[in-house]
N, C-alpha and C. Protein backbone atom coordinates (compact mmCIF):
# COMPACT_ATOMS: atom_id res chain seq x y z
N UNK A 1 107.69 125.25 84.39
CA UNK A 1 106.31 125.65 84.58
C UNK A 1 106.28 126.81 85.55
N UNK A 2 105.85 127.76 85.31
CA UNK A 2 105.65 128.99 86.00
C UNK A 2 104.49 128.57 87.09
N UNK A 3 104.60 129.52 88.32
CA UNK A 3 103.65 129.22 89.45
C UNK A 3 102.54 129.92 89.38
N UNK A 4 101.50 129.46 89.73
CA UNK A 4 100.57 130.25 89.84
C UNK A 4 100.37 131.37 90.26
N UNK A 5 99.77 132.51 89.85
CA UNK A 5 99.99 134.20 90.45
C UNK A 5 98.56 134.21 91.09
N UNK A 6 98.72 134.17 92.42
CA UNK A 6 96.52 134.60 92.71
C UNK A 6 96.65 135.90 92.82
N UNK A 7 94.89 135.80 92.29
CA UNK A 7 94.53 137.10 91.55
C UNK A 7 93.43 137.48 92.62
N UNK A 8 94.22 138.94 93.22
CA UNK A 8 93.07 139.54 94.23
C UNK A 8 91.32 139.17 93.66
N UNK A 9 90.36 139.39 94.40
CA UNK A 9 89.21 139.15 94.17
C UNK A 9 88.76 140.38 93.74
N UNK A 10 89.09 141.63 93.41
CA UNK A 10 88.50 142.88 93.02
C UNK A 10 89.25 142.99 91.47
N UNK A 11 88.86 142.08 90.51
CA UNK A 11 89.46 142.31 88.96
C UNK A 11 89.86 144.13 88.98
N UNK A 12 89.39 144.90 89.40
CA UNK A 12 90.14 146.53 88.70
C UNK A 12 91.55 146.62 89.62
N UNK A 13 91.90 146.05 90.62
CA UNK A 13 92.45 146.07 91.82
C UNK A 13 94.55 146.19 90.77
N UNK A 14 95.08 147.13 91.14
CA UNK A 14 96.36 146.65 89.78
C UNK A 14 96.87 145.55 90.23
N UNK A 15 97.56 144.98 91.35
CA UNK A 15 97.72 143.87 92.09
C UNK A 15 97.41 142.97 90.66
N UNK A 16 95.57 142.97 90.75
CA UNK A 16 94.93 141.49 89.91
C UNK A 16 95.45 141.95 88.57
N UNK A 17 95.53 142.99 87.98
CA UNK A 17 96.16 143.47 86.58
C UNK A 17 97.36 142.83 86.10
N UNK A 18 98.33 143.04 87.09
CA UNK A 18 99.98 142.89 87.03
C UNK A 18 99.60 141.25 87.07
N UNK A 19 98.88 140.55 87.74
CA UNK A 19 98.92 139.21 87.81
C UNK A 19 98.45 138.74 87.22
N UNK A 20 96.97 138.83 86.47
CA UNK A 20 96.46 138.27 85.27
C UNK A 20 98.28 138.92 83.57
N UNK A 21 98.14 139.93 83.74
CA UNK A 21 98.90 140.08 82.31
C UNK A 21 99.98 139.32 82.68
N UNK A 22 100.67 138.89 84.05
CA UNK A 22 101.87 138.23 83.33
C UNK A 22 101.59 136.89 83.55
N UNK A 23 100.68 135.92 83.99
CA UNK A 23 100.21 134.81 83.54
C UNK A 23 100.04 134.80 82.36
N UNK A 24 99.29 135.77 81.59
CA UNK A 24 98.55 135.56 80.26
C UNK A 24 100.29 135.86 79.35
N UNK A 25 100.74 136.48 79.40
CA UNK A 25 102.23 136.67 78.77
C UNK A 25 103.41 135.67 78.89
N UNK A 26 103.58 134.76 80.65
CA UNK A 26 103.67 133.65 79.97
C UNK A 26 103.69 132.53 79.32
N UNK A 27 102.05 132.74 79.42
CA UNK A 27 101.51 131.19 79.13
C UNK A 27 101.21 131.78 77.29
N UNK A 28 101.17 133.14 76.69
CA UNK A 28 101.07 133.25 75.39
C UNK A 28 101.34 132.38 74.62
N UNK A 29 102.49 131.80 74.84
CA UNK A 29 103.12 131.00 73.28
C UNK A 29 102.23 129.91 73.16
N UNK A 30 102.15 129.34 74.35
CA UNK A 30 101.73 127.40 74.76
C UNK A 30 100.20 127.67 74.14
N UNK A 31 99.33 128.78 74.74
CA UNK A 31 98.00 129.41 74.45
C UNK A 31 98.33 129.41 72.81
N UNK A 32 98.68 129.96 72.46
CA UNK A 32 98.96 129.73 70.69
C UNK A 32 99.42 128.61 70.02
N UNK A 33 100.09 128.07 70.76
CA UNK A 33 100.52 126.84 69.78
C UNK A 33 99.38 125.68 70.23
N UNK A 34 98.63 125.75 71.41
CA UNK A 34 97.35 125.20 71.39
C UNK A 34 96.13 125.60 70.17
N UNK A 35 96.22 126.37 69.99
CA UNK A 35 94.72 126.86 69.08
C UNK A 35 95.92 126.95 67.57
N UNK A 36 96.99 127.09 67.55
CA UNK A 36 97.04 126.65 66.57
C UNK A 36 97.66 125.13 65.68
N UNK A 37 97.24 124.08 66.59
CA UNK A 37 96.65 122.81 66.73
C UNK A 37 95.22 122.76 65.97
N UNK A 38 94.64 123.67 66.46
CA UNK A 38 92.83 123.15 65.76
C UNK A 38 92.54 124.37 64.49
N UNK A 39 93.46 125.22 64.50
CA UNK A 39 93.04 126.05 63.10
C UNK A 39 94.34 126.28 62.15
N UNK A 40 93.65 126.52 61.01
CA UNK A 40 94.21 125.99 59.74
C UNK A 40 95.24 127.62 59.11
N UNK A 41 94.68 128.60 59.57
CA UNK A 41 95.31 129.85 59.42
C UNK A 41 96.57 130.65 60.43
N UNK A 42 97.80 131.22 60.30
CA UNK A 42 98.08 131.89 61.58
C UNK A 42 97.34 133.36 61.73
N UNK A 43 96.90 133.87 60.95
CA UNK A 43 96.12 134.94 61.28
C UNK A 43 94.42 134.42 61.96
N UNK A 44 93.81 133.45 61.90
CA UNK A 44 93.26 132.96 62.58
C UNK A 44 93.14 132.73 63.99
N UNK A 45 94.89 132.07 64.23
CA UNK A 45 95.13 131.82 65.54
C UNK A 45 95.10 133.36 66.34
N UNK A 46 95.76 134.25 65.91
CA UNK A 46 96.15 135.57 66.49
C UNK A 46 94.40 136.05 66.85
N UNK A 47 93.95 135.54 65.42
CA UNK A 47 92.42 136.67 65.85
C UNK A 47 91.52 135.89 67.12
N UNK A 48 91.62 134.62 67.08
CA UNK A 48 91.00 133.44 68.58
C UNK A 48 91.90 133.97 69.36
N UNK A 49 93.13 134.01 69.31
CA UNK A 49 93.76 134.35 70.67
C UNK A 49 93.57 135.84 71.63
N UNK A 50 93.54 136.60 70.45
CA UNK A 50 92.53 138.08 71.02
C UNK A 50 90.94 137.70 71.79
N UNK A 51 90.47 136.96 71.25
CA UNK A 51 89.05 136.68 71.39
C UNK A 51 88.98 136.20 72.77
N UNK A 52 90.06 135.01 72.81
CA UNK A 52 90.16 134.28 74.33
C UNK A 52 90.68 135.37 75.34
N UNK A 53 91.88 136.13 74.69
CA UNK A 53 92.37 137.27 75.74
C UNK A 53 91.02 138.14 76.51
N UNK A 54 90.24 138.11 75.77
CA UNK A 54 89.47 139.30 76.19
C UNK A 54 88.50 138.32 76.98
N UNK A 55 87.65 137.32 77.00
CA UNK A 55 87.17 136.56 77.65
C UNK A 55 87.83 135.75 78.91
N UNK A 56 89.25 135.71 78.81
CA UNK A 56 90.17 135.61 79.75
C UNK A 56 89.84 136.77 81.01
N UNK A 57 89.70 137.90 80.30
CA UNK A 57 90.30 139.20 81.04
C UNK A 57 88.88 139.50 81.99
N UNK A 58 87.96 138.86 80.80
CA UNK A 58 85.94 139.35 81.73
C UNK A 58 85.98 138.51 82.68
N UNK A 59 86.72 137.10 82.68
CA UNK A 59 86.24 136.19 83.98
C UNK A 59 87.41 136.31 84.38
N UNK A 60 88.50 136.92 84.65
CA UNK A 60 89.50 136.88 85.42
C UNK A 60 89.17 136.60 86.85
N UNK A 61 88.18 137.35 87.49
CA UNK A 61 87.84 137.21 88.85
C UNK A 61 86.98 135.62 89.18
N UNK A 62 86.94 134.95 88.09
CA UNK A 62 86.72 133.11 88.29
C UNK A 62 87.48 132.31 88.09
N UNK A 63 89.14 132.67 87.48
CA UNK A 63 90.35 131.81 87.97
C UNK A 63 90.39 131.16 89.22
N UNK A 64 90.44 130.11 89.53
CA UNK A 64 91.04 129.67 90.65
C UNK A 64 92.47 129.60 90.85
N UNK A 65 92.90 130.47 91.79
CA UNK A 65 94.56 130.41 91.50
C UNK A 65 95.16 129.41 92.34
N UNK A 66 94.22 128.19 92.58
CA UNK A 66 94.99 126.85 92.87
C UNK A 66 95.10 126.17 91.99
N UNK A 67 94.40 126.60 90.82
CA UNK A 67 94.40 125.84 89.36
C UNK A 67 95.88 126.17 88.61
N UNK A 68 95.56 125.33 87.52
CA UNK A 68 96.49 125.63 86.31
C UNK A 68 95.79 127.04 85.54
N UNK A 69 96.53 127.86 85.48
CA UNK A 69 96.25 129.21 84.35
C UNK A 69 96.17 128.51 83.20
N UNK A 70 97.36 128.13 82.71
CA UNK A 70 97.10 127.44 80.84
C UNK A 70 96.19 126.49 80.70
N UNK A 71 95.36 125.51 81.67
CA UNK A 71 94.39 124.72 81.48
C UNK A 71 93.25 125.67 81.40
N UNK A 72 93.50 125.97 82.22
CA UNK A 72 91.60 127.44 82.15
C UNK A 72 91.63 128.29 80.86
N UNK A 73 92.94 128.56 80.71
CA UNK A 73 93.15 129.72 79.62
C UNK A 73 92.52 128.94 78.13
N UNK A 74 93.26 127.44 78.22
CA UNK A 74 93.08 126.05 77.30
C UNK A 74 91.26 126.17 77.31
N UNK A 75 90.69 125.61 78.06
CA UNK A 75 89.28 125.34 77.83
C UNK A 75 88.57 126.93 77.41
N UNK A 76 88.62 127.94 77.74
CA UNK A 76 88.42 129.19 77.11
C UNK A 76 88.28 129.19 75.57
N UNK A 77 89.63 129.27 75.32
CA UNK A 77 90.20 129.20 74.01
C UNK A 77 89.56 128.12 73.50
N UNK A 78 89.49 126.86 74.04
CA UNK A 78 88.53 125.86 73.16
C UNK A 78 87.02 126.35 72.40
N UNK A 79 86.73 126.44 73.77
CA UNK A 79 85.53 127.12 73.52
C UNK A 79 85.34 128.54 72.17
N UNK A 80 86.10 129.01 72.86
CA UNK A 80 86.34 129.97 71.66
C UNK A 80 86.63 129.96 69.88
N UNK A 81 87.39 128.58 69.76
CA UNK A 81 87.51 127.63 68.66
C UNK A 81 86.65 127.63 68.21
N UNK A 82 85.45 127.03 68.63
CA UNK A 82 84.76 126.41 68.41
C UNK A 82 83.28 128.20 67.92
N UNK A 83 83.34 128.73 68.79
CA UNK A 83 82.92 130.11 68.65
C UNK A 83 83.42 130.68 67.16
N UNK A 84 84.28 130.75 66.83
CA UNK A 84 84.94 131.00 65.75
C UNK A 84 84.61 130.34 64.24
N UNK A 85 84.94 128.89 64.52
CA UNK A 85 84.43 128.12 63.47
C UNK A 85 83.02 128.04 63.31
N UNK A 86 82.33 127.76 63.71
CA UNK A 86 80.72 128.20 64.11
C UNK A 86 80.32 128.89 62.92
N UNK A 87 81.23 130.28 62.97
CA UNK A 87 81.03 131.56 62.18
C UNK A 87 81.59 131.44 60.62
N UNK A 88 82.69 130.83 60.95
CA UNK A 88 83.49 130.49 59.43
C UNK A 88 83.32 128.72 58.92
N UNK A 89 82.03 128.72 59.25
CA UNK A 89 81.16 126.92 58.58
C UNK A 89 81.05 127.16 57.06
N UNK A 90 81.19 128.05 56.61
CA UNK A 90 81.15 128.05 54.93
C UNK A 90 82.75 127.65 54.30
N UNK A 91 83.19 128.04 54.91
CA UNK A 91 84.62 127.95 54.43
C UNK A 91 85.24 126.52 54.81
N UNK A 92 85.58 125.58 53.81
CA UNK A 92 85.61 124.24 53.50
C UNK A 92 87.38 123.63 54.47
N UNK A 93 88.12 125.38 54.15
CA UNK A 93 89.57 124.41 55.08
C UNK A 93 89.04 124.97 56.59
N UNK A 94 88.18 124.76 56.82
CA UNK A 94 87.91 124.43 58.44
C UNK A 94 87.25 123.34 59.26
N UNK A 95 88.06 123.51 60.38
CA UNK A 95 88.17 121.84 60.92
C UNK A 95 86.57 121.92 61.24
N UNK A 96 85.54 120.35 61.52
CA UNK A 96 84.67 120.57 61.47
C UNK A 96 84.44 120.11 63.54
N UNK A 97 83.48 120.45 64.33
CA UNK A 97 83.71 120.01 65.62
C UNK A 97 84.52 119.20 66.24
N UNK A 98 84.15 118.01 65.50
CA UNK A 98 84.93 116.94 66.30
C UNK A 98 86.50 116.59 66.25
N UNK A 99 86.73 117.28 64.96
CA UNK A 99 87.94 117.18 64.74
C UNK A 99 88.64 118.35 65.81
N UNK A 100 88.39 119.08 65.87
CA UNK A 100 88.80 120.24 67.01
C UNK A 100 88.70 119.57 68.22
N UNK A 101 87.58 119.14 68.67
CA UNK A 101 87.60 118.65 70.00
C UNK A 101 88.85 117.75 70.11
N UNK A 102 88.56 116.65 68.90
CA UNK A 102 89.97 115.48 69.08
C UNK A 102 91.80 116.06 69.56
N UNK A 103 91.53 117.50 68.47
CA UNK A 103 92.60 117.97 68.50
C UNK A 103 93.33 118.67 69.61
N UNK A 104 91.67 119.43 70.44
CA UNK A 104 92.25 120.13 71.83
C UNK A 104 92.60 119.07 72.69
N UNK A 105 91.51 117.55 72.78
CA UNK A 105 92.16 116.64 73.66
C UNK A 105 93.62 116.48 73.49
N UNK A 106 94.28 115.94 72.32
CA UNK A 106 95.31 115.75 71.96
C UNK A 106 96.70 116.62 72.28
N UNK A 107 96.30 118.30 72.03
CA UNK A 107 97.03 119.41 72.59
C UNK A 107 97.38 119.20 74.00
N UNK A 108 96.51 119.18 74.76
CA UNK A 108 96.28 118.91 76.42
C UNK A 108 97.30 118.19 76.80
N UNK A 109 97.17 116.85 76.03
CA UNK A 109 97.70 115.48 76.28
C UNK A 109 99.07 115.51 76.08
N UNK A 110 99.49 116.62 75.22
CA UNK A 110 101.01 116.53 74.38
C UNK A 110 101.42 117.76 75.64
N UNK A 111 100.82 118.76 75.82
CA UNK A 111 101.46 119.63 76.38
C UNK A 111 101.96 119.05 77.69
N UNK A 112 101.11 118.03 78.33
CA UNK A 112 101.47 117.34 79.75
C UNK A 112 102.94 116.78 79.43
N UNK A 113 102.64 115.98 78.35
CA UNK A 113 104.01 115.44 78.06
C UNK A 113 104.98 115.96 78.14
N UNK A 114 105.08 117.41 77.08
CA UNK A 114 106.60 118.21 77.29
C UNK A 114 106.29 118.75 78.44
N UNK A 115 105.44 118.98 79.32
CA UNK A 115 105.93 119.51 80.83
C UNK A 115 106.76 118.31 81.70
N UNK A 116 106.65 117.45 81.21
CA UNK A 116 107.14 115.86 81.44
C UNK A 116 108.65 115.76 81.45
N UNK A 117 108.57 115.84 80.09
CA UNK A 117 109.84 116.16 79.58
C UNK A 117 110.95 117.19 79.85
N UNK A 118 109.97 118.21 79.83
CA UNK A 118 110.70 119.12 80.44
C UNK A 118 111.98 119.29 82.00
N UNK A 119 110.32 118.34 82.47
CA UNK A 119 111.15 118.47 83.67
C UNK A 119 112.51 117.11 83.69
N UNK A 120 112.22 116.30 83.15
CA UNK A 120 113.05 115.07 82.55
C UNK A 120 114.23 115.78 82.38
N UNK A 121 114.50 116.65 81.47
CA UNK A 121 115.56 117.25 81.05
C UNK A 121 116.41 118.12 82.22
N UNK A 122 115.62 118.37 83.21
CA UNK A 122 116.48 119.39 84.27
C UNK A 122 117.28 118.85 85.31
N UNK A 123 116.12 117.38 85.43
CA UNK A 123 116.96 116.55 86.32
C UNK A 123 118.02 115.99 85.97
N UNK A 124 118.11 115.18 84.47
CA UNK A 124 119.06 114.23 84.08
C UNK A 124 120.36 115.79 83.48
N UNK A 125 119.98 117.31 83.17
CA UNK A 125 121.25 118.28 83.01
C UNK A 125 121.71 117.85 84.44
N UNK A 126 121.20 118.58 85.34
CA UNK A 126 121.71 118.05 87.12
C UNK A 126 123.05 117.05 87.39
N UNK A 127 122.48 116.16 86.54
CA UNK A 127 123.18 115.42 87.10
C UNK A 127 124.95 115.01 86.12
N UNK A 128 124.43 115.56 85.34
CA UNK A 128 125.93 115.92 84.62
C UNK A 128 127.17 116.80 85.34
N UNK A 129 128.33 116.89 84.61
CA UNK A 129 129.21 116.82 85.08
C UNK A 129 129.41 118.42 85.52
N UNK A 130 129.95 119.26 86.26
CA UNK A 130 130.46 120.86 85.96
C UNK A 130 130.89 120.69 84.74
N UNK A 131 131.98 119.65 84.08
CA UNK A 131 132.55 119.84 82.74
C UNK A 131 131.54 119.91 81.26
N UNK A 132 131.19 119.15 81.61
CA UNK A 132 129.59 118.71 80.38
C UNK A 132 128.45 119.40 80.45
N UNK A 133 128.29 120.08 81.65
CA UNK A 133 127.37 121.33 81.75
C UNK A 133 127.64 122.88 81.14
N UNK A 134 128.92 122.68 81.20
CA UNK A 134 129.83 123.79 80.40
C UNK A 134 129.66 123.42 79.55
N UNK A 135 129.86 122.89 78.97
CA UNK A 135 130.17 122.24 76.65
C UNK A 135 128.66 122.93 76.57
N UNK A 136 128.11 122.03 77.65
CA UNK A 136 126.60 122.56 76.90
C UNK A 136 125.99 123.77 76.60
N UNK A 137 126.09 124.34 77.82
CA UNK A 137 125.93 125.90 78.05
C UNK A 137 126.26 126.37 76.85
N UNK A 138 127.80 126.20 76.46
CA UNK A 138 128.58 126.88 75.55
C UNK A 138 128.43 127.14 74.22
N UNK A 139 127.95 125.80 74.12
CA UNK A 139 127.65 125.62 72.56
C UNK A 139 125.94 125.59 72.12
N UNK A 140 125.41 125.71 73.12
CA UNK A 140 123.98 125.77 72.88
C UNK A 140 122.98 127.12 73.87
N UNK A 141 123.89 127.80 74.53
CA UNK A 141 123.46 129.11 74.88
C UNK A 141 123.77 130.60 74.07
N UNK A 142 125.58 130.07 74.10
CA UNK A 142 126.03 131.19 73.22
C UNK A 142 125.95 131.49 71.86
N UNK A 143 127.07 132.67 71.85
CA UNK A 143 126.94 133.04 70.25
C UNK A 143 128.25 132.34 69.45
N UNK A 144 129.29 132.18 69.90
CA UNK A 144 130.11 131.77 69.42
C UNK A 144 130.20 129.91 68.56
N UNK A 145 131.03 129.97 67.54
CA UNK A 145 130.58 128.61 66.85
C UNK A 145 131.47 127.49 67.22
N UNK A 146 130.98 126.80 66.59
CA UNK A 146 131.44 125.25 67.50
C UNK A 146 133.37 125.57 67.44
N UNK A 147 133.55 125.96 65.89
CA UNK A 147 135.45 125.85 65.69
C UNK A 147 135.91 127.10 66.96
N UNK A 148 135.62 128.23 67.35
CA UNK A 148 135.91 129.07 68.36
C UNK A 148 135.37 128.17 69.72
N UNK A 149 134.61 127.55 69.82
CA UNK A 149 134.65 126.96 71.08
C UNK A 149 135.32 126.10 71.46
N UNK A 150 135.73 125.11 70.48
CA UNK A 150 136.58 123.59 70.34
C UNK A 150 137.90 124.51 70.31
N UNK A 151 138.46 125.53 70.12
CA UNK A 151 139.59 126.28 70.33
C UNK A 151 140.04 127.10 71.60
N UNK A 152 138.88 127.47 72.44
CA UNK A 152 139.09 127.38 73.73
C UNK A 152 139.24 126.92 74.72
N UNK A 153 138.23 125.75 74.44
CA UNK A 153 138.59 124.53 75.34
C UNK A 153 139.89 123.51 74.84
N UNK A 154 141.01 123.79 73.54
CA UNK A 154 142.23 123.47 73.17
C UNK A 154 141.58 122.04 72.65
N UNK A 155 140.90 121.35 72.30
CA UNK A 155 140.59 120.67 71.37
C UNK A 155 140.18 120.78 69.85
N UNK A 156 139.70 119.73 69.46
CA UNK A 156 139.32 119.60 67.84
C UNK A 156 138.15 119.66 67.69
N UNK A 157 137.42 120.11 66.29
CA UNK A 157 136.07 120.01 66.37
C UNK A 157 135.70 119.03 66.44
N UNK A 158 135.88 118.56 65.59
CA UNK A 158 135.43 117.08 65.32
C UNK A 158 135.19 116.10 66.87
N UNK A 159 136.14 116.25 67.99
CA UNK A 159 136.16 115.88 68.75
C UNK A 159 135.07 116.72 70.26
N UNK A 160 134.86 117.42 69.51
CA UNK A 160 133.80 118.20 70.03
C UNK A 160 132.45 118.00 69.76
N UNK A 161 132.01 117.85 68.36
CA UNK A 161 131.14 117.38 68.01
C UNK A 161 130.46 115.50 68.39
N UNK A 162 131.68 115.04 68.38
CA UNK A 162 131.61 113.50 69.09
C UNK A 162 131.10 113.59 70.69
N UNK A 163 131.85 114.71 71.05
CA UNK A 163 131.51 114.85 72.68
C UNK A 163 129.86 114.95 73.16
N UNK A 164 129.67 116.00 71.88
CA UNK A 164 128.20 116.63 71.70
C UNK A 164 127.05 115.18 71.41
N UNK A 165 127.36 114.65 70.79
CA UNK A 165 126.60 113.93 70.39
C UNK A 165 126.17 112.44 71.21
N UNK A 166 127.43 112.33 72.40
CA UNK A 166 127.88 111.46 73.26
C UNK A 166 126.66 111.83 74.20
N UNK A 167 127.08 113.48 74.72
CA UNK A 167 125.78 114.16 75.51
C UNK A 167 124.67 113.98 75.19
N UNK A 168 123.93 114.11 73.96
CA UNK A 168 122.82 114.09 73.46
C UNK A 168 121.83 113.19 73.96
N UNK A 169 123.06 111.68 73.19
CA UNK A 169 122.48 110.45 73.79
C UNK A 169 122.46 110.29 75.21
N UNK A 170 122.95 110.71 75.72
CA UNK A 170 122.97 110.97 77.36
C UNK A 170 122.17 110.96 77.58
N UNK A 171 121.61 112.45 77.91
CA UNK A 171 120.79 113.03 78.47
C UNK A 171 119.43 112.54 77.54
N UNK A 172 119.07 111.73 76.32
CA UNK A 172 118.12 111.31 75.78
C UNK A 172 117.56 109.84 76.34
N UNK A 173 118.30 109.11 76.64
CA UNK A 173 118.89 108.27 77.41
C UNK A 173 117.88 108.21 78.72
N UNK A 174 118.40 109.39 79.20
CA UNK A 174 118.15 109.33 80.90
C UNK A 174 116.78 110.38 80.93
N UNK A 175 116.03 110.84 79.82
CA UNK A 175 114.99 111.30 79.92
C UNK A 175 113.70 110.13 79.41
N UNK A 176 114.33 109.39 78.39
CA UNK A 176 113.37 108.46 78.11
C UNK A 176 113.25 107.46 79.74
N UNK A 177 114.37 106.90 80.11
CA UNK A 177 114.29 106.07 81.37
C UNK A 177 113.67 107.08 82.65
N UNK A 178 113.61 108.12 82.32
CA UNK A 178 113.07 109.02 83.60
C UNK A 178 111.12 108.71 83.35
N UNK A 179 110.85 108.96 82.70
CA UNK A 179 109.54 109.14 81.75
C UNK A 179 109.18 107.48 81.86
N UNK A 180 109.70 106.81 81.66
CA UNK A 180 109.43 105.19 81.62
C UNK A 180 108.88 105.38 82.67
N UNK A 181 110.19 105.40 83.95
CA UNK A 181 109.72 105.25 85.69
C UNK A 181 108.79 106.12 85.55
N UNK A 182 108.56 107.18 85.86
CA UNK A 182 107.47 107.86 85.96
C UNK A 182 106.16 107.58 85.65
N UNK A 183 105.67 106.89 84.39
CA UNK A 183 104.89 106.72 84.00
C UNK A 183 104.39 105.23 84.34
N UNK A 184 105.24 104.36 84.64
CA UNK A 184 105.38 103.19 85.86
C UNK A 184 104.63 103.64 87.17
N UNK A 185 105.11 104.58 87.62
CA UNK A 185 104.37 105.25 88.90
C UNK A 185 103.50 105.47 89.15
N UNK A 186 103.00 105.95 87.91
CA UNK A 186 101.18 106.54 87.70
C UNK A 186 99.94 105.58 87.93
């Protein structure tokens, strides 16, 4: 999760420029794969996501930058959904209110999760080995394929692939039991 950037109080100020565009750049994808949750087109999503950008950009100077950016950016864009469909009520593959609303709740709800998860995953890599942090790196950062990697490290694939899959459950393992406790906590 990226940190919050506060945004001088004078929106023309470049300071607030440089800090609104790269909030809005990295929260883009999550902002899209939210709205495109509640609409049925991807040229749809692109044309709401312009729509929210620019309504993003007029209230920039009403961010709270103790807030979440992608939640504010989120209810915008809802809104904007909903602005959108409004307009395209003739056209039968569109979701009708409530189903959108259900769907942004639902987005919200899922995105918490993989931030959940996410972080699930950094702790339980952590705690792996230097050796098993390598395999991983290796075979799931780089370019090279599993038979050139299982040949550097002087093993077999096959025995590489067992290793891989050993990890998997691992670290699947220790993210579900992370997420249990956690959610125990709450």
């Amino acid at each position: 999760m990226t940190e919050p950037i506060p945004f001088p109080d004078n929106p023309s100020d470049d300071a607030a420029t440089d800090a609104f565009v790269a909030q809005l750049t990295a929260h883009r994808h999550r902002i899209c794969a939210f709205l495109a949750k509640q609409l049925v087109h991807q040229a749809d999503v692109e044309e709401v996501f312009q729509r929210t950008s620019i309504v993003l950009w007029k209230k920039m100077d009403q961010f709270d930058p103790e807030g979440s950016f992608f939640h504010w950016a989120c209810g915008i864009a809802y809104n904007e959904v909903r602005n959108f469909l409004t307009v395209k009520r003739r056209n039968r593959l569109y979701f009708d209110a409530e189903l959108v609303e259900l769907l942004a709740r639902e987005a919200k709800e899922e995105e918490t999760l993989s931030e959940a998860r996410l972080e699930a995953l950094r702790v339980c890599m952590a705690r792996l080995s230097q050796r098993q942090s390598e395999i991983l790196r290796r075979c799931y950062c780089g370019t090279a394929s599993i038979t050139e990697i299982a040949a550097g490290l002087g093993r077999k694939r096959e025995a590489l692939y067992k290793q891989l899959a050993r990890l998997k459950a691992k670290l699947s393992d220790c993210i579900r039991f992370r997420l249990a406790t956690e959610g125990a906590e709450r």
